[in-house]
PDB file of N, CA and C in Angstrom:
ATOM      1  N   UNK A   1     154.364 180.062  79.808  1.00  0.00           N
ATOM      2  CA  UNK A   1     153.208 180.216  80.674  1.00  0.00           C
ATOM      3  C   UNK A   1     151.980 179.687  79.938  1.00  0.00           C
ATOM      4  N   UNK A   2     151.141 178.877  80.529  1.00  0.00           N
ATOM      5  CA  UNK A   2     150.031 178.193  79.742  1.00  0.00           C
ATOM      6  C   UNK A   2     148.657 179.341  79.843  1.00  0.00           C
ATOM      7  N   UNK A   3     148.118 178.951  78.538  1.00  0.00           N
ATOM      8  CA  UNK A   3     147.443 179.972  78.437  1.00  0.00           C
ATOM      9  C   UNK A   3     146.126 179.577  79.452  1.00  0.00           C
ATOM     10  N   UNK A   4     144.828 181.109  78.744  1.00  0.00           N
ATOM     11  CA  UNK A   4     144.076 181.296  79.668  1.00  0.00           C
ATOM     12  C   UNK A   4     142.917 179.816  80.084  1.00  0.00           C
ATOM     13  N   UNK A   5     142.890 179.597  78.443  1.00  0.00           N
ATOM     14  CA  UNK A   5     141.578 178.298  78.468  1.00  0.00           C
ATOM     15  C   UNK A   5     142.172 176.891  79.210  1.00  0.00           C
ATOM     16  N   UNK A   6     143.658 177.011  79.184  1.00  0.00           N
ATOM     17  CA  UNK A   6     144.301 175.895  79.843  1.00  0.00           C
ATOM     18  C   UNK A   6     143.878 175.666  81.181  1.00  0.00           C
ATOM     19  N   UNK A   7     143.959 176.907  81.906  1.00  0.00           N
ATOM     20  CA  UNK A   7     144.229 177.638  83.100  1.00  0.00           C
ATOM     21  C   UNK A   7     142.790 176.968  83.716  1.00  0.00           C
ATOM     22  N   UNK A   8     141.775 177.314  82.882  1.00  0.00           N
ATOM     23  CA  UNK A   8     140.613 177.627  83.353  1.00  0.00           C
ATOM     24  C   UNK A   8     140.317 176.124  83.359  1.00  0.00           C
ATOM     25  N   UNK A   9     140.428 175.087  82.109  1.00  0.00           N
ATOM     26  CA  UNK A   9     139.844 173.663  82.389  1.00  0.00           C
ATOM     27  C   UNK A   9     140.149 172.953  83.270  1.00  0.00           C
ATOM     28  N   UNK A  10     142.049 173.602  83.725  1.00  0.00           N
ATOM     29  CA  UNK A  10     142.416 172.919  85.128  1.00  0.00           C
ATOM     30  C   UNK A  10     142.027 172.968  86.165  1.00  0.00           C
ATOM     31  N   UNK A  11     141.164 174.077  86.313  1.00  0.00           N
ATOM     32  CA  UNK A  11     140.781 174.635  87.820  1.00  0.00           C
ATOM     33  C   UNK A  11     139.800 173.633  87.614  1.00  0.00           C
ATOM     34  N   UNK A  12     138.388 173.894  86.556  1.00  0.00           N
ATOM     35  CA  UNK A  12     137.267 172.612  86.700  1.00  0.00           C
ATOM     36  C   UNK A  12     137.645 171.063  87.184  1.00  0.00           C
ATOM     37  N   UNK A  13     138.757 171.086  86.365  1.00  0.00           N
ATOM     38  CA  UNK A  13     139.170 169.529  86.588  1.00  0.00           C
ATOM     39  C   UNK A  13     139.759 169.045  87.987  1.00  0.00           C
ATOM     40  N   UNK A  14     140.289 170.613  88.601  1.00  0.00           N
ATOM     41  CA  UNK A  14     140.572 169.984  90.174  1.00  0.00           C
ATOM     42  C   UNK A  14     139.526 170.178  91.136  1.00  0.00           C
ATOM     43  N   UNK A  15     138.668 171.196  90.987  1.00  0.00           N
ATOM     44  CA  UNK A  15     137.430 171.030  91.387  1.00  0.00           C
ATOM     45  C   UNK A  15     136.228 169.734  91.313  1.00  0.00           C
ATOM     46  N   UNK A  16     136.573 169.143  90.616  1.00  0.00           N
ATOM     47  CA  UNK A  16     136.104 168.068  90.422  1.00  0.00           C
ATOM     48  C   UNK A  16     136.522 166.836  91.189  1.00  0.00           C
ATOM     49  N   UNK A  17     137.874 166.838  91.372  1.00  0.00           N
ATOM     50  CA  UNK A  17     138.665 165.854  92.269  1.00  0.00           C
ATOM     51  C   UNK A  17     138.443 166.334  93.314  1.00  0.00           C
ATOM     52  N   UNK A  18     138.097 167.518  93.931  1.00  0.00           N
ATOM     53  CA  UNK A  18     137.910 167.928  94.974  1.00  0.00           C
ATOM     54  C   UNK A  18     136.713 167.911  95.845  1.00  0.00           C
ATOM     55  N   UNK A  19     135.473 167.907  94.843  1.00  0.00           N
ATOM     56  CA  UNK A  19     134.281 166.985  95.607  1.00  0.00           C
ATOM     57  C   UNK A  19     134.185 165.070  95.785  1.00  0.00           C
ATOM     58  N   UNK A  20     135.517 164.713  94.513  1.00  0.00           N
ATOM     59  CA  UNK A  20     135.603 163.628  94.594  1.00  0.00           C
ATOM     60  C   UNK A  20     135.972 163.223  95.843  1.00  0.00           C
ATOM     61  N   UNK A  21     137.440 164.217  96.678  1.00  0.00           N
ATOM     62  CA  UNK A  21     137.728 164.154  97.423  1.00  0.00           C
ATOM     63  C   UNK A  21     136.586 163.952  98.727  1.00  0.00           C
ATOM     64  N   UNK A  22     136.255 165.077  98.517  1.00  0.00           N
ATOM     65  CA  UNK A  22     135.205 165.160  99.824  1.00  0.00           C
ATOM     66  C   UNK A  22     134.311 164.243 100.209  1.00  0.00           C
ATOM     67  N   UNK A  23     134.003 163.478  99.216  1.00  0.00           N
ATOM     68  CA  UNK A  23     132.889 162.019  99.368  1.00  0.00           C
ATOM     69  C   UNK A  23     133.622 161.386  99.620  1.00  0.00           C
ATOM     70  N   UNK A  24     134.565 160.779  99.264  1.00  0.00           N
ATOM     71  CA  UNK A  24     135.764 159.782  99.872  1.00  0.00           C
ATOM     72  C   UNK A  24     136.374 159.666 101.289  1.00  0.00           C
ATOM     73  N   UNK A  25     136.124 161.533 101.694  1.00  0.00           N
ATOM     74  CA  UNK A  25     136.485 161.394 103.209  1.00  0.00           C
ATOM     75  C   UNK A  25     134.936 161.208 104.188  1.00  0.00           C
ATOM     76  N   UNK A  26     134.432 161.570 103.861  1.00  0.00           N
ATOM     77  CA  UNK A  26     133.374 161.321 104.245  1.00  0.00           C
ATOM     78  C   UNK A  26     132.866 160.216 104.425  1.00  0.00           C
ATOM     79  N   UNK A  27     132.905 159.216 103.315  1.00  0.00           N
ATOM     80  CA  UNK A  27     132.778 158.176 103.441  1.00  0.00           C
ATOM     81  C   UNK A  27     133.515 156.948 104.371  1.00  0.00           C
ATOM     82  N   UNK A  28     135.078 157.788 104.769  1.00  0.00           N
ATOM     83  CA  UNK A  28     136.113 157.280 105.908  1.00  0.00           C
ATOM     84  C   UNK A  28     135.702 157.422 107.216  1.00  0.00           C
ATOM     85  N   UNK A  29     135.132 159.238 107.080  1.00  0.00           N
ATOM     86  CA  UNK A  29     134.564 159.033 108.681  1.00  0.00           C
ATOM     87  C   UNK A  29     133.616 158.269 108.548  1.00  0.00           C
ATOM     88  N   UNK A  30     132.709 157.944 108.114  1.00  0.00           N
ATOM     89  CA  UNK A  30     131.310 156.923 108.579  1.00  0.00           C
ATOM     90  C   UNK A  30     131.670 155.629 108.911  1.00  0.00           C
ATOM     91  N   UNK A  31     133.151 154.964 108.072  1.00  0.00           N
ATOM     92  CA  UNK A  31     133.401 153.994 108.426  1.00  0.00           C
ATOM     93  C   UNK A  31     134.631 153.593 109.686  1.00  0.00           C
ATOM     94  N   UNK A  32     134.666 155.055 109.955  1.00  0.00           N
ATOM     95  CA  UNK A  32     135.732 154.964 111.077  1.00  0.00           C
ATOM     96  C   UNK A  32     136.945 155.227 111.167  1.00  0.00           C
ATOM     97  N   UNK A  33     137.413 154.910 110.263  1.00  0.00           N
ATOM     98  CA  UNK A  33     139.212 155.256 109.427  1.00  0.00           C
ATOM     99  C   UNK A  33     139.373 156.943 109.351  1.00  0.00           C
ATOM    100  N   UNK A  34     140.298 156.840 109.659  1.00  0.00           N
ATOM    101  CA  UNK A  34     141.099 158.049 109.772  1.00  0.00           C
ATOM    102  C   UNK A  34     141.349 158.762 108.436  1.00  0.00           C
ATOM    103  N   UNK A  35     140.983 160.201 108.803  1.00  0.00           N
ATOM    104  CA  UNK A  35     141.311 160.988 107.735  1.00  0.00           C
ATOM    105  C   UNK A  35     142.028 161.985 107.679  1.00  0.00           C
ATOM    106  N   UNK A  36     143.276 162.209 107.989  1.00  0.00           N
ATOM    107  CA  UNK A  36     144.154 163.099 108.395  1.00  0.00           C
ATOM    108  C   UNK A  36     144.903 163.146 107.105  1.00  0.00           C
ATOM    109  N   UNK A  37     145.463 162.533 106.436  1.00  0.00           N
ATOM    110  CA  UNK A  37     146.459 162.165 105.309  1.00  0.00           C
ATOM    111  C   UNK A  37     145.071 162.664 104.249  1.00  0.00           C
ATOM    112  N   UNK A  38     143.950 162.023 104.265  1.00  0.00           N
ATOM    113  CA  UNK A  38     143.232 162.584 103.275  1.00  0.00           C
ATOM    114  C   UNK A  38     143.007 164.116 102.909  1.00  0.00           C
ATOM    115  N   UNK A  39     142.583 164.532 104.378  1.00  0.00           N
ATOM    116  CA  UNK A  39     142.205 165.780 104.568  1.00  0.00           C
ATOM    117  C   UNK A  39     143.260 166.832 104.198  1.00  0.00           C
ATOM    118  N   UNK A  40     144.670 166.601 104.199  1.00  0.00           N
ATOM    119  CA  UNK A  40     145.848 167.147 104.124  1.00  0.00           C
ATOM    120  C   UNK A  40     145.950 167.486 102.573  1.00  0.00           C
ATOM    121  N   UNK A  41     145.748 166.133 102.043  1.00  0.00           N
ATOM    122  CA  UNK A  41     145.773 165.839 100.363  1.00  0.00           C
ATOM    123  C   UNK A  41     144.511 166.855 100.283  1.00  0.00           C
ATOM    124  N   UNK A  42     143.365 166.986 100.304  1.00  0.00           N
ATOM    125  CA  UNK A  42     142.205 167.888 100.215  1.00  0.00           C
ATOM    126  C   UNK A  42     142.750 169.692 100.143  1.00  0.00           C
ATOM    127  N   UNK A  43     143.397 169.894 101.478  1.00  0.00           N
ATOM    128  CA  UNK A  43     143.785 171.240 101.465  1.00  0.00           C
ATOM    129  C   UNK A  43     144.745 171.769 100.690  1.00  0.00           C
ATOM    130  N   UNK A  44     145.762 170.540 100.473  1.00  0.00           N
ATOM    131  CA  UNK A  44     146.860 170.891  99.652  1.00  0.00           C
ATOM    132  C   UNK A  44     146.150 171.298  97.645  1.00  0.00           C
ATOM    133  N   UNK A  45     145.072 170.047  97.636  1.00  0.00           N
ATOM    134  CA  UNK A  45     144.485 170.672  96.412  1.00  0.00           C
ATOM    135  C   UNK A  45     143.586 171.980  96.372  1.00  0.00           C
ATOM    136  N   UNK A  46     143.050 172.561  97.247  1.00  0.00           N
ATOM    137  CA  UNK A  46     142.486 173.429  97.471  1.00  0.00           C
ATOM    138  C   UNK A  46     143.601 174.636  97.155  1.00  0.00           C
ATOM    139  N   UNK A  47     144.358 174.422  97.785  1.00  0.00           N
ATOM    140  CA  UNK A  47     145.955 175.633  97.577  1.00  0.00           C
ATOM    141  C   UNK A  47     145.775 175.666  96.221  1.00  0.00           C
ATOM    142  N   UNK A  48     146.190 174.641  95.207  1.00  0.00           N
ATOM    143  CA  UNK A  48     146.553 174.782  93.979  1.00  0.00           C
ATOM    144  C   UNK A  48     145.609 174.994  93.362  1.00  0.00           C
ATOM    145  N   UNK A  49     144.063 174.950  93.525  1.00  0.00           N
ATOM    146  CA  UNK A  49     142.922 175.674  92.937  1.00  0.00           C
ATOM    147  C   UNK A  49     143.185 177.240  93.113  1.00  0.00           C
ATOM    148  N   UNK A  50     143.721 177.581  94.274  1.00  0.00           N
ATOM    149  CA  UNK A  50     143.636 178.909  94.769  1.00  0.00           C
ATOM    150  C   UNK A  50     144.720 179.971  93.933  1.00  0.00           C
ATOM    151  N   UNK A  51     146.127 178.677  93.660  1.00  0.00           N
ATOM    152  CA  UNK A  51     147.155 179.433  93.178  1.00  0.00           C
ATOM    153  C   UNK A  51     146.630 179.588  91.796  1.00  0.00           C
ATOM    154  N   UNK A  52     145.693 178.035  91.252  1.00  0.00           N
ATOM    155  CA  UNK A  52     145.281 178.704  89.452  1.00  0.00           C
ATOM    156  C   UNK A  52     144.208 179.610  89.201  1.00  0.00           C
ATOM    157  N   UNK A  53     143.821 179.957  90.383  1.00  0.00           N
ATOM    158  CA  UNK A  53     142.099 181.085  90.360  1.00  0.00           C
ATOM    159  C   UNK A  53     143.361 182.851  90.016  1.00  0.00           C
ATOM    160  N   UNK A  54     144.052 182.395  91.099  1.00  0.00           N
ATOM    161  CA  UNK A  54     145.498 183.656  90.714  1.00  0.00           C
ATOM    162  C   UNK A  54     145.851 183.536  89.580  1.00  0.00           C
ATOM    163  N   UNK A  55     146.392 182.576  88.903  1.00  0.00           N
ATOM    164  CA  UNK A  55     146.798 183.035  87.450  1.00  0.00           C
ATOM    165  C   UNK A  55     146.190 182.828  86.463  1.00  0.00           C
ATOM    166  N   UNK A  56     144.331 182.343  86.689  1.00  0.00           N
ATOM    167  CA  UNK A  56     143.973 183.070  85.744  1.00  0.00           C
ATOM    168  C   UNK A  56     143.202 184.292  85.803  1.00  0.00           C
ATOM    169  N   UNK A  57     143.667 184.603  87.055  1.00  0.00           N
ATOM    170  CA  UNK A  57     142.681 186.634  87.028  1.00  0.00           C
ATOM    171  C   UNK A  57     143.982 187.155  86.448  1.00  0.00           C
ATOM    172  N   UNK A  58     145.609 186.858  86.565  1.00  0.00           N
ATOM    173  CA  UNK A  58     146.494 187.682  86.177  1.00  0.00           C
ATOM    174  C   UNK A  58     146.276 187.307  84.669  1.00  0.00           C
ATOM    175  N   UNK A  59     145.813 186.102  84.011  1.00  0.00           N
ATOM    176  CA  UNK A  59     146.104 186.120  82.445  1.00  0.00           C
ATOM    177  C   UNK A  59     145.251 187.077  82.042  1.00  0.00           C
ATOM    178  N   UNK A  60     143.875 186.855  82.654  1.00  0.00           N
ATOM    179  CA  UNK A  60     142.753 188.011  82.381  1.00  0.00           C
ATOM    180  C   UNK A  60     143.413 188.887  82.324  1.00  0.00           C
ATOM    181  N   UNK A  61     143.680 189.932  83.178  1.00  0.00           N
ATOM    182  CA  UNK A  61     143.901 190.914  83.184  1.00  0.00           C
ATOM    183  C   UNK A  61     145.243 191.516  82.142  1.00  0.00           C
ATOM    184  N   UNK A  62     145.715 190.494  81.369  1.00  0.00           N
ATOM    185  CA  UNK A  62     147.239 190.601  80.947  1.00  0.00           C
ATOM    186  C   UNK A  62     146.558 190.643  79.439  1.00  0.00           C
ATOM    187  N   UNK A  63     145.377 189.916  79.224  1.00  0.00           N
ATOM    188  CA  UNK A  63     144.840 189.549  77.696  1.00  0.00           C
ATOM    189  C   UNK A  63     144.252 190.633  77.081  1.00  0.00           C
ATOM    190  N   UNK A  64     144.319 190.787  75.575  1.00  0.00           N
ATOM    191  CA  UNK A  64     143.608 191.706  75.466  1.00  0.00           C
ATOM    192  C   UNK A  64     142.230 192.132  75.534  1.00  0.00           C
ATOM    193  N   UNK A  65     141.761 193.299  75.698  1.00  0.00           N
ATOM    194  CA  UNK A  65     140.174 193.582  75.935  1.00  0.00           C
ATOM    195  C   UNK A  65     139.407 193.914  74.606  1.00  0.00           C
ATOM    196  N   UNK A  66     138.980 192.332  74.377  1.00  0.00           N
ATOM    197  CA  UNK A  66     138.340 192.598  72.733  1.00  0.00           C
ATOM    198  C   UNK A  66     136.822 193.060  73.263  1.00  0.00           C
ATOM    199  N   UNK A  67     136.385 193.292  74.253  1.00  0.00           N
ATOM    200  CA  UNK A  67     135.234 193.844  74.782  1.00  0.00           C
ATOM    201  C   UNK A  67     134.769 195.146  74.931  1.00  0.00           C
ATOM    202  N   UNK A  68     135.965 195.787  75.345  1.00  0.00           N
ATOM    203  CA  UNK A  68     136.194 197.193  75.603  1.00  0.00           C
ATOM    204  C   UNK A  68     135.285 198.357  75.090  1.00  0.00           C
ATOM    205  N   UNK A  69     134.607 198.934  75.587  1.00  0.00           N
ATOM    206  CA  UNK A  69     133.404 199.713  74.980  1.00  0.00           C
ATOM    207  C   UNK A  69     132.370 199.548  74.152  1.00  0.00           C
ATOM    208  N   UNK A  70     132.014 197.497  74.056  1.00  0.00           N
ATOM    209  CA  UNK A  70     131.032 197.035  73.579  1.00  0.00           C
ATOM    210  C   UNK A  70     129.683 197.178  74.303  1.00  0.00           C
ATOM    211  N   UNK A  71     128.621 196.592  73.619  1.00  0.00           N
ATOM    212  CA  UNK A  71     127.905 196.595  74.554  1.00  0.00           C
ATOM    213  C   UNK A  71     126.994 194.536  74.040  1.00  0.00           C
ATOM    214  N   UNK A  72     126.111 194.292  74.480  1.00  0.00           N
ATOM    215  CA  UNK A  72     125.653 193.514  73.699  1.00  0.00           C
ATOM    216  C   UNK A  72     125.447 194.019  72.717  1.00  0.00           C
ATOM    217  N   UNK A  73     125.369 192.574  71.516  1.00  0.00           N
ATOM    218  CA  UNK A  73     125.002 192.876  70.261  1.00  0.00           C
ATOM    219  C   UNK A  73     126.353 193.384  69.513  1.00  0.00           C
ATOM    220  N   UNK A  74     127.599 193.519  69.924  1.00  0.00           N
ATOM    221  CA  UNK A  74     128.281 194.361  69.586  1.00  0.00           C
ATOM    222  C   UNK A  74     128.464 195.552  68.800  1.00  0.00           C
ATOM    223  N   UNK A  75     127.914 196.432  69.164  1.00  0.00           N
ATOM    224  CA  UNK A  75     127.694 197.840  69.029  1.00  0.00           C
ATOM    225  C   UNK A  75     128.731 199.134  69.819  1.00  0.00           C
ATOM    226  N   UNK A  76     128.991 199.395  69.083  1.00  0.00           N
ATOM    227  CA  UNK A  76     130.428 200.470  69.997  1.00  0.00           C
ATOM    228  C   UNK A  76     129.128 201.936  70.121  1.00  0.00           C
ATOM    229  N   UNK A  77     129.622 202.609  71.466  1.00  0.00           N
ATOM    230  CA  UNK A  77     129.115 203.556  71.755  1.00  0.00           C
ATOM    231  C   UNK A  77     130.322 204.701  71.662  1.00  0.00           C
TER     232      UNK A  77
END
């Protein structure tokens, strides 16, 4: 299972293709061309943003809590 920081640069990085996406279709409707196949490719990446937003709240939650009764400054109360 890939870890958490993996998890997390992938999501940026498909988020990124994913506004790429969105200008690209956009740019189809203005010129007229059909965007059905695009739009499909769009949602389907949207899924897999959705499935890695899921595994990385489960890594979170699986990692340990080096935070745990800090506060800033790290100071234990």
């Amino acid at each position: 299972m890939p870890d958490l920081d993996f998890v997390r640069r992938e999501i940026e990085r498909m988020r990124i293709q994913i506004g790429r996406q969105r200008k690209e279709i956009l740019q189809l409707q203005r010129a007229g061309i059909g965007t059905a196949s695009a739009e499909a490719l769009l949602s389907r990446m949207e899924a897999k943003v959705d499935s890695l937003c899921a595994q990385r709240d489960a890594l979170k939650g699986a990692g340990p809590h080096h935070n745990k009764g800090r506060v800033l400054g790290g100071r234990t109360w």
